[in-house]
PDB file of N, CA and C in Angstrom:
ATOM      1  N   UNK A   1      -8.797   4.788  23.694  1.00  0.00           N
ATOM      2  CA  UNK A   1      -8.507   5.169  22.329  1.00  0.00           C
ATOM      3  C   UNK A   1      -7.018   4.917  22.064  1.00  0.00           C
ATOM      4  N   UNK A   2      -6.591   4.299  20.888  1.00  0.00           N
ATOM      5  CA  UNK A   2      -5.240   4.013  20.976  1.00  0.00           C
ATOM      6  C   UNK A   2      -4.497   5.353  20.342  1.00  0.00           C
ATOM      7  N   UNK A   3      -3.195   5.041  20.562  1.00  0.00           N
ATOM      8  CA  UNK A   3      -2.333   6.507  20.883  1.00  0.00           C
ATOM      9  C   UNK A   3      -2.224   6.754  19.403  1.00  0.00           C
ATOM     10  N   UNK A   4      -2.903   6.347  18.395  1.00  0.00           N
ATOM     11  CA  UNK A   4      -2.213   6.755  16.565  1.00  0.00           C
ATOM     12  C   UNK A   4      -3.927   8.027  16.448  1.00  0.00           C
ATOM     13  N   UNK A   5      -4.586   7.147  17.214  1.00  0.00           N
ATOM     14  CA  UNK A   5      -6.132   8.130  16.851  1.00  0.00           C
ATOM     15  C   UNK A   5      -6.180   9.499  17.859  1.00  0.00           C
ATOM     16  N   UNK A   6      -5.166   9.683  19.207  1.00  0.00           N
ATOM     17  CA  UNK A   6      -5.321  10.445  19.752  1.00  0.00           C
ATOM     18  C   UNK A   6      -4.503  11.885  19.340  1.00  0.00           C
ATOM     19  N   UNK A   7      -4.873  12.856  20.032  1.00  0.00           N
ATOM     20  CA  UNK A   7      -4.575  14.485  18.991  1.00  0.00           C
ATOM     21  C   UNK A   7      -3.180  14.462  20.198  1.00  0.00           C
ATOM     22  N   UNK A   8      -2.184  15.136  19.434  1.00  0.00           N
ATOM     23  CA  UNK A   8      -0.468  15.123  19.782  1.00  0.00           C
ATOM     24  C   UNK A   8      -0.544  16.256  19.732  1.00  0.00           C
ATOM     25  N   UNK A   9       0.245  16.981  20.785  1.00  0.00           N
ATOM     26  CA  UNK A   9       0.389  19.073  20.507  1.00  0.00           C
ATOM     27  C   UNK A   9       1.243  18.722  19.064  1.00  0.00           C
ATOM     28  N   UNK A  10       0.993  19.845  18.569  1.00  0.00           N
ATOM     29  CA  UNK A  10       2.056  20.208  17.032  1.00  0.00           C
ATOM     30  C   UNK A  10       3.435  20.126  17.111  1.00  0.00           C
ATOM     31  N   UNK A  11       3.727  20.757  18.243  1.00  0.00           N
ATOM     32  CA  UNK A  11       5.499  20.461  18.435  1.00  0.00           C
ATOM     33  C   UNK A  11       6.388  19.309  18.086  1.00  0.00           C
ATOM     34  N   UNK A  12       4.916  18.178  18.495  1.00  0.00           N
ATOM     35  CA  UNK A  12       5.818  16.701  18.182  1.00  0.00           C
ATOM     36  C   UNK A  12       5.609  16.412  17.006  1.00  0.00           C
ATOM     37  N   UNK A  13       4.918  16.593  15.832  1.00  0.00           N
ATOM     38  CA  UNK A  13       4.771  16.207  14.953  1.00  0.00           C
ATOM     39  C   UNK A  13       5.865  15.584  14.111  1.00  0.00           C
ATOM     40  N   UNK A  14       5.558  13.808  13.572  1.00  0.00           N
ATOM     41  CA  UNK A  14       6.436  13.877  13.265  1.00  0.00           C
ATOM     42  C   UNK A  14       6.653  14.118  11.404  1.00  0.00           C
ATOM     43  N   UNK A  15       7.759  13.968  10.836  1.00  0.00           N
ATOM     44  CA  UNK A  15       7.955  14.817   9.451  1.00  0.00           C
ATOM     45  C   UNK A  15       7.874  13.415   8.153  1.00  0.00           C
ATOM     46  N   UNK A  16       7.645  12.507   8.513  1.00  0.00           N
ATOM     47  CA  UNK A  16       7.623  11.285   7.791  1.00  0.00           C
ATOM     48  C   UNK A  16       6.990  10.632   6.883  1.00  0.00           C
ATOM     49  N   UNK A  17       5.423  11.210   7.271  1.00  0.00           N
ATOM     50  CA  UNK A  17       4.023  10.517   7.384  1.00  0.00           C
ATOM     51  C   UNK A  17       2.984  11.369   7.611  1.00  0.00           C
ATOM     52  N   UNK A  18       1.583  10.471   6.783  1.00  0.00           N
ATOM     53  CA  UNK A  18       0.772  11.990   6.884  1.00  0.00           C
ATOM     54  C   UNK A  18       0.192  11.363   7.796  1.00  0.00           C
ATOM     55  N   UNK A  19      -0.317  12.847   8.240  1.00  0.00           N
ATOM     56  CA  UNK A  19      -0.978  13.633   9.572  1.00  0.00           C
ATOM     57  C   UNK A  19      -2.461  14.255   9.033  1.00  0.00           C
ATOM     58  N   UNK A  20      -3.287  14.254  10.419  1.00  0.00           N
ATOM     59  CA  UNK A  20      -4.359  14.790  10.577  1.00  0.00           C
ATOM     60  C   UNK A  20      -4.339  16.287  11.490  1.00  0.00           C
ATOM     61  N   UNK A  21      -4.132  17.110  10.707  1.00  0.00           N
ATOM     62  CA  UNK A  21      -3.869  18.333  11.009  1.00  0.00           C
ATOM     63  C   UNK A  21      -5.747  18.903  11.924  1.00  0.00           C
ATOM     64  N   UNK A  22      -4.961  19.544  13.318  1.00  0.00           N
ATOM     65  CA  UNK A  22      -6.104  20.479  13.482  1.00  0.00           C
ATOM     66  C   UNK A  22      -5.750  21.881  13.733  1.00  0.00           C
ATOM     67  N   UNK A  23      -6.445  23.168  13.444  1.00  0.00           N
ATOM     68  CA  UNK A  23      -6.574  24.059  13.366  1.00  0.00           C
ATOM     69  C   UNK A  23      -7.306  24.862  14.169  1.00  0.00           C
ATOM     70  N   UNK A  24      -7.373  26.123  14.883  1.00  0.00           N
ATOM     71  CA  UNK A  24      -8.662  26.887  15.253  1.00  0.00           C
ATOM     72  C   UNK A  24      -8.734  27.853  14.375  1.00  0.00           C
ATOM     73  N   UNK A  25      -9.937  27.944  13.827  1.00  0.00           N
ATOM     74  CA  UNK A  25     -10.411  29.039  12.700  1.00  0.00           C
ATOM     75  C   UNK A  25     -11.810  29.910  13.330  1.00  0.00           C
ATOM     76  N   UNK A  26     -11.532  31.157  13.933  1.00  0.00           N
ATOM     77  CA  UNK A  26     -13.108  31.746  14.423  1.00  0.00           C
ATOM     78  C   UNK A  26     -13.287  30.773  15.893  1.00  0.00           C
ATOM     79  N   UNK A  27     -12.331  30.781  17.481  1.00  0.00           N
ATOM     80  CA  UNK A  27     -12.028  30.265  17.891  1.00  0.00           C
ATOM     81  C   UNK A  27     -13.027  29.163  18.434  1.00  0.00           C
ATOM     82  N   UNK A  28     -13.079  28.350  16.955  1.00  0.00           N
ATOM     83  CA  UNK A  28     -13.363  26.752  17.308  1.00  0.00           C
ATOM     84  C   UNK A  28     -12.509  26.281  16.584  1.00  0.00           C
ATOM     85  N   UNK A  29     -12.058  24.789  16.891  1.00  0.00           N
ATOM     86  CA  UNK A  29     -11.063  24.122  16.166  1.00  0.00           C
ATOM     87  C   UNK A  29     -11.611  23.293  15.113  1.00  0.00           C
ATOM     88  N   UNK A  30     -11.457  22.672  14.502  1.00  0.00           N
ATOM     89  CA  UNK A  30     -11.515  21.684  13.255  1.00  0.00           C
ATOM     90  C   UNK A  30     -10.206  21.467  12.863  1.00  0.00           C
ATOM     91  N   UNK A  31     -10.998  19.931  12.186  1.00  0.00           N
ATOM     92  CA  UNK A  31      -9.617  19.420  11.448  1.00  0.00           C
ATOM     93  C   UNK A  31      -9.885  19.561   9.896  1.00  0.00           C
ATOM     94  N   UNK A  32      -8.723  19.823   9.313  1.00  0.00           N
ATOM     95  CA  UNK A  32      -8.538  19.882   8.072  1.00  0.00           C
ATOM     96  C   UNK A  32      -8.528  18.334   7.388  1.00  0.00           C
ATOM     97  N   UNK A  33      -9.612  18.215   6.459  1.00  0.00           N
ATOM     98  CA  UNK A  33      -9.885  17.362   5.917  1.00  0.00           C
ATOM     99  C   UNK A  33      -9.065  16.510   4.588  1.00  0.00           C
ATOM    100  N   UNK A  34      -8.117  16.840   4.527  1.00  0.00           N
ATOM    101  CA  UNK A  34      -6.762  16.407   3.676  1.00  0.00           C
ATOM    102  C   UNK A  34      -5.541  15.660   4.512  1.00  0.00           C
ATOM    103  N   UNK A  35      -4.753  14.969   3.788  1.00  0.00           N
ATOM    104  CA  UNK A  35      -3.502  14.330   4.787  1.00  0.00           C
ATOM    105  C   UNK A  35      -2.436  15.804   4.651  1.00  0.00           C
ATOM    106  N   UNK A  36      -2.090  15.756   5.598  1.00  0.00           N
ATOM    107  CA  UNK A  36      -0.665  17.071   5.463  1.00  0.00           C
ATOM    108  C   UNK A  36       0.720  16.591   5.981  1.00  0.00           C
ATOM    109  N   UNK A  37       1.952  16.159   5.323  1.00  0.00           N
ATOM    110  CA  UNK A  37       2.556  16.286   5.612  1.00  0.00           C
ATOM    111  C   UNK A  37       4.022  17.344   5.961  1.00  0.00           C
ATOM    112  N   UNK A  38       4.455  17.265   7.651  1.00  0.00           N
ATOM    113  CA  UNK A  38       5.462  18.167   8.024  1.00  0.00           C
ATOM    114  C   UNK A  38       6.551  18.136   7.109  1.00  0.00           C
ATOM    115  N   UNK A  39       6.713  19.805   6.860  1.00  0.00           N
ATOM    116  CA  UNK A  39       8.242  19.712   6.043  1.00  0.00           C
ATOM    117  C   UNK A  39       9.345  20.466   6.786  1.00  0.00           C
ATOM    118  N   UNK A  40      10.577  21.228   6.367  1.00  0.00           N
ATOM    119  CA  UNK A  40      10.914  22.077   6.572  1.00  0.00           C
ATOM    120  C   UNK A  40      10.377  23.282   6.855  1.00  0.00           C
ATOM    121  N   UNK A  41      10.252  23.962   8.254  1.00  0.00           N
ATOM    122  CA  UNK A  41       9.506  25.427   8.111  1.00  0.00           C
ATOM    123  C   UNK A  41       7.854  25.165   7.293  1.00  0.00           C
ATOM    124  N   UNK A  42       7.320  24.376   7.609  1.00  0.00           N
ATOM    125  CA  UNK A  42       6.008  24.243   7.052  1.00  0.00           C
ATOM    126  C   UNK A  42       5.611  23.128   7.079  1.00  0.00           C
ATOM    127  N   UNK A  43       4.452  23.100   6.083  1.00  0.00           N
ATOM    128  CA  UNK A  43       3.413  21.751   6.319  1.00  0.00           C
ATOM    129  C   UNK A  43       2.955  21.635   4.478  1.00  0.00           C
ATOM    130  N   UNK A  44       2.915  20.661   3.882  1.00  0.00           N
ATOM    131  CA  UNK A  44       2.412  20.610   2.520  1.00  0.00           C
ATOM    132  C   UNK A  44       1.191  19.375   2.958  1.00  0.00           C
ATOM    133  N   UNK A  45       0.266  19.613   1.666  1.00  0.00           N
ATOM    134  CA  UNK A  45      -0.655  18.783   1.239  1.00  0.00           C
ATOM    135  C   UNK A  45      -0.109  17.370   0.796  1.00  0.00           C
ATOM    136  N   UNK A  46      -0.674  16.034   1.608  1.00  0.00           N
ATOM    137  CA  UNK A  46       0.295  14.812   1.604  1.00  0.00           C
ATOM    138  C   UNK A  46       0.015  14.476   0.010  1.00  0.00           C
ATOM    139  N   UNK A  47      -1.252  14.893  -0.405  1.00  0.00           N
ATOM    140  CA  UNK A  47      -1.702  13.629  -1.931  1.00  0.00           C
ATOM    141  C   UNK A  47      -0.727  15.127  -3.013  1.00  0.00           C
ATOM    142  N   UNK A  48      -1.149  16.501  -2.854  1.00  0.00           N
ATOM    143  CA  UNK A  48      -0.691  17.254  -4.174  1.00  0.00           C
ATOM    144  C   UNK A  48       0.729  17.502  -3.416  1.00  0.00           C
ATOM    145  N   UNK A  49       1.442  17.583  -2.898  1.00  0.00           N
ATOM    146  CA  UNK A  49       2.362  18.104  -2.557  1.00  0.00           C
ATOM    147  C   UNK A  49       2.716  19.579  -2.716  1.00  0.00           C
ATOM    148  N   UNK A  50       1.412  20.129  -2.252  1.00  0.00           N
ATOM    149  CA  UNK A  50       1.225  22.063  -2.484  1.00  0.00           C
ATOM    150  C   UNK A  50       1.764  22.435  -1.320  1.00  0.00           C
ATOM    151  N   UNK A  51       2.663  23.547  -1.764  1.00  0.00           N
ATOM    152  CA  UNK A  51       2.984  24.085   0.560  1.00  0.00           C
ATOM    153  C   UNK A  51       1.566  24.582   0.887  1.00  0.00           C
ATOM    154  N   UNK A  52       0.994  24.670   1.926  1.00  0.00           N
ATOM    155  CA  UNK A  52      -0.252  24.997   2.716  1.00  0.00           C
ATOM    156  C   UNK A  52       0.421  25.897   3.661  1.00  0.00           C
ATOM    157  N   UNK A  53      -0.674  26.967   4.116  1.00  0.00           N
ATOM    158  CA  UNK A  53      -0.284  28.236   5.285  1.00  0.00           C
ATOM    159  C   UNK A  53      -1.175  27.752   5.943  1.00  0.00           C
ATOM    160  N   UNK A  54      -0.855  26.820   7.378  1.00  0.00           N
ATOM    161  CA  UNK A  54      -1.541  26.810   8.242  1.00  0.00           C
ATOM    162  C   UNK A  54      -1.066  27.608   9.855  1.00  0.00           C
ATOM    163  N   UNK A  55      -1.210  27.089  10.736  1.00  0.00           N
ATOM    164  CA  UNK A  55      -0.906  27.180  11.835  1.00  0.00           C
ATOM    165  C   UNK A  55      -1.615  26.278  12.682  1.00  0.00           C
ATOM    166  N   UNK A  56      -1.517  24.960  12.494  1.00  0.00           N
ATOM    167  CA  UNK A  56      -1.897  23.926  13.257  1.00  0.00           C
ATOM    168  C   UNK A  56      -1.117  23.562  14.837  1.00  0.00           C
ATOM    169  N   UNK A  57      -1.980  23.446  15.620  1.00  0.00           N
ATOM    170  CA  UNK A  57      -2.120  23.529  17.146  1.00  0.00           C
ATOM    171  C   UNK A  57      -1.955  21.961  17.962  1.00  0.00           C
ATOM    172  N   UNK A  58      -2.563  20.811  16.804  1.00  0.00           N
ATOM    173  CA  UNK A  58      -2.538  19.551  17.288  1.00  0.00           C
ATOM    174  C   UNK A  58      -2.427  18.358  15.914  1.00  0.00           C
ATOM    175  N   UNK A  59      -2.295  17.332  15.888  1.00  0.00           N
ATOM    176  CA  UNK A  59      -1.793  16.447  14.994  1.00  0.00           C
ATOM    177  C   UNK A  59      -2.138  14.959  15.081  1.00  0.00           C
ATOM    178  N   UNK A  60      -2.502  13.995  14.711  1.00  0.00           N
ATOM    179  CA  UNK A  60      -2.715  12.679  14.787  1.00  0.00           C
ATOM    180  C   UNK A  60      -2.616  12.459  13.847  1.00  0.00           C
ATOM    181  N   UNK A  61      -2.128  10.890  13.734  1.00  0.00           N
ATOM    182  CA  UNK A  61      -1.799  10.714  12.570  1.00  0.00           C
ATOM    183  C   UNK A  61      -3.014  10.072  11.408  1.00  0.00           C
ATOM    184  N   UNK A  62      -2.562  10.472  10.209  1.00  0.00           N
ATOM    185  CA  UNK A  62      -4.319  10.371   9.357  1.00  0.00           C
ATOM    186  C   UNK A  62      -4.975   8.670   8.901  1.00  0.00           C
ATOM    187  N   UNK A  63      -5.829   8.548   9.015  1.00  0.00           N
ATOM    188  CA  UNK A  63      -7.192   7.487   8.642  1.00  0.00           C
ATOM    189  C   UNK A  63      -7.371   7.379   7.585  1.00  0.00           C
ATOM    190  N   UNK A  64      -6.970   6.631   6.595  1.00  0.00           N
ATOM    191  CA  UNK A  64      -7.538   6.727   5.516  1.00  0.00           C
ATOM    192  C   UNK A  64      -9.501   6.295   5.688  1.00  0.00           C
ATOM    193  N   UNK A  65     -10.276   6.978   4.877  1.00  0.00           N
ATOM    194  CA  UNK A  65     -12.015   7.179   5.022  1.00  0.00           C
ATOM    195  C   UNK A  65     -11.944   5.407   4.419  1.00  0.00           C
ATOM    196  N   UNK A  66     -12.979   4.730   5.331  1.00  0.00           N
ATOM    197  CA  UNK A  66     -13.655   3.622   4.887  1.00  0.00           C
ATOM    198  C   UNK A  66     -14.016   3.638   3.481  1.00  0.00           C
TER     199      UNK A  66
END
């Protein structure tokens, strides 16, 4: 699998470019189905630019859907 599709711990995330955010909610994980990009102290929605309250655990960077 090449290294853009594989999941990165959150720490590295980088702040540039959107990301495929994952989450554990009810301890299973999923990914959040939106691009999110890293900001300052947070994470916003890449297309609305809304701040989002997550606490994301892992990161790859996002696919746009066929």
């Amino acid at each position: 699998m090449p290294i853009e599709q594989q999941w990165q711990n959150v720490d590295s995330a980088p702040g540039d470019c959107d990301l495929e955010l994952a989450v554990i909610e009810g301890a299973m994980p999923h990914a959040l189905v939106f691009p999110c990009q890293r900001i300052s102290g947070g994470w916003i929605h890449a297309e609305t630019k809304a701040v989002i309250r997550v606490d994301p655990t892992h990161w790859r960077f996002w696919r746009k859907p066929d």
